[in-house]
Protein backbone atom coordinates (compact mmCIF):
# COMPACT_ATOMS: atom_id res chain seq x y z
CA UNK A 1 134.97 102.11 108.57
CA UNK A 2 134.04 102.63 105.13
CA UNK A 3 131.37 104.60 103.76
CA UNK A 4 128.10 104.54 100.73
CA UNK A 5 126.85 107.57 99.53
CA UNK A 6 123.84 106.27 97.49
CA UNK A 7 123.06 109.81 96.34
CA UNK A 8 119.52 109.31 96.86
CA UNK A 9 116.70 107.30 99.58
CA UNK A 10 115.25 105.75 96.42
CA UNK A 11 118.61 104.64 95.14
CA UNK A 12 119.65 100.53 96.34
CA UNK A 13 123.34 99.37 96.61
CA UNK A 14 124.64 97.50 93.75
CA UNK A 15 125.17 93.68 94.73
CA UNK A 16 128.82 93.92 95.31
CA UNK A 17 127.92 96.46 98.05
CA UNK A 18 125.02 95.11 99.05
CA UNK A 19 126.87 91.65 99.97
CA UNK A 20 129.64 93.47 101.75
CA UNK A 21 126.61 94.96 104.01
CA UNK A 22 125.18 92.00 104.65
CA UNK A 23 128.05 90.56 106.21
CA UNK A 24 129.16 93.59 108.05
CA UNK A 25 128.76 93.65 111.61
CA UNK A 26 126.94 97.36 112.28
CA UNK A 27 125.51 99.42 109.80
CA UNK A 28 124.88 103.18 110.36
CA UNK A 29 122.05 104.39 108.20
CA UNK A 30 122.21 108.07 107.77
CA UNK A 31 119.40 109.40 105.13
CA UNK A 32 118.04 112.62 104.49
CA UNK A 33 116.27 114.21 107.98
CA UNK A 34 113.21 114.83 106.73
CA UNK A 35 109.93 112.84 105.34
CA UNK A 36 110.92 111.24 102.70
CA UNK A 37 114.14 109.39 104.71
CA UNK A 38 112.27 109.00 107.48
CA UNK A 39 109.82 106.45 105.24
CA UNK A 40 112.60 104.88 103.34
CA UNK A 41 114.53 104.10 106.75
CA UNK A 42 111.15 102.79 108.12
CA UNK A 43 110.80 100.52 105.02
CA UNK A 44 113.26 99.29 102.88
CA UNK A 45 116.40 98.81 105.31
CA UNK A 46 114.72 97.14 108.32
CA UNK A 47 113.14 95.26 106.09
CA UNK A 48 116.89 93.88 104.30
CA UNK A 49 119.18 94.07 107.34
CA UNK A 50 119.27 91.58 110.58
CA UNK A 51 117.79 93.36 113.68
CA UNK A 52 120.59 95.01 115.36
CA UNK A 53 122.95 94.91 112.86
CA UNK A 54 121.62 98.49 111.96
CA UNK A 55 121.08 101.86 113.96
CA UNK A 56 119.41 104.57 112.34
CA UNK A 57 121.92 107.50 112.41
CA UNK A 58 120.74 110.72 111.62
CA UNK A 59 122.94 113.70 110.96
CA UNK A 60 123.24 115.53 114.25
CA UNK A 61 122.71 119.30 112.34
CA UNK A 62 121.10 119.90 109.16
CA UNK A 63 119.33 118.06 106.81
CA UNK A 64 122.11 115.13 105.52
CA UNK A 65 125.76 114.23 105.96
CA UNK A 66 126.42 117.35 103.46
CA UNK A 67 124.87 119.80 105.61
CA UNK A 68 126.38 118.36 108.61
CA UNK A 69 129.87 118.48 107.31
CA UNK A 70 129.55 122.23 105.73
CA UNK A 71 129.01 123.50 109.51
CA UNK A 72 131.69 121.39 110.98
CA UNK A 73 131.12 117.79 111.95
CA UNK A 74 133.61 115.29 111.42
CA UNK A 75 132.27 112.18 110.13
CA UNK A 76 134.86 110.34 111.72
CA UNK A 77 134.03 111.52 115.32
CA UNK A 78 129.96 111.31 114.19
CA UNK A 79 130.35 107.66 113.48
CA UNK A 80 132.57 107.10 116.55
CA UNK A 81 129.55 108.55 118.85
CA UNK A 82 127.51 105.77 117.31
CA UNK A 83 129.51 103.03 119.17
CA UNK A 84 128.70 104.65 122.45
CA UNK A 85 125.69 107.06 122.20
């Protein structure tokens, strides 16, 4: 498992990174829970990545993966659940 922190929705991988997630065979997509995410996931990634090679993974409390982790979620387990939701 390996993870991108972008830093921000409008922020695009770099083409090293972008190649690797081409190729790879699931990709979680975990952006900010609120509008602005919501359009970027509706947009730009669907648009790049092969149908079901991506799942829209939202954090499961709080606003992003920050939030999430500063009340207790392990990212480990949270990306786990994804296999089998």
């Amino acid at each position: 498992m390996n993870v991108i922190a972008l830093g921000s929705v409008v922020f695009r991988p770099d083409a090293a990174t972008w190649n690797s997630l081409q190729h790879a065979e699931k990709v979680l997509i975990s952006l900010d829970f609120d509008e602005a995410g919501n359009k970027n996931a509706c947009q730009w990634w669907e648009k790049n990545l092969k149908p079901g090679q991506y799942r829209l993974w939202p954090v499961p409390e709080g606003k992003d993966p920050t939030d999430a982790y500063k009340v207790g979620w392990n990212f480990a387990d949270w990306c786990s659940l994804s296999l089998n939701p």
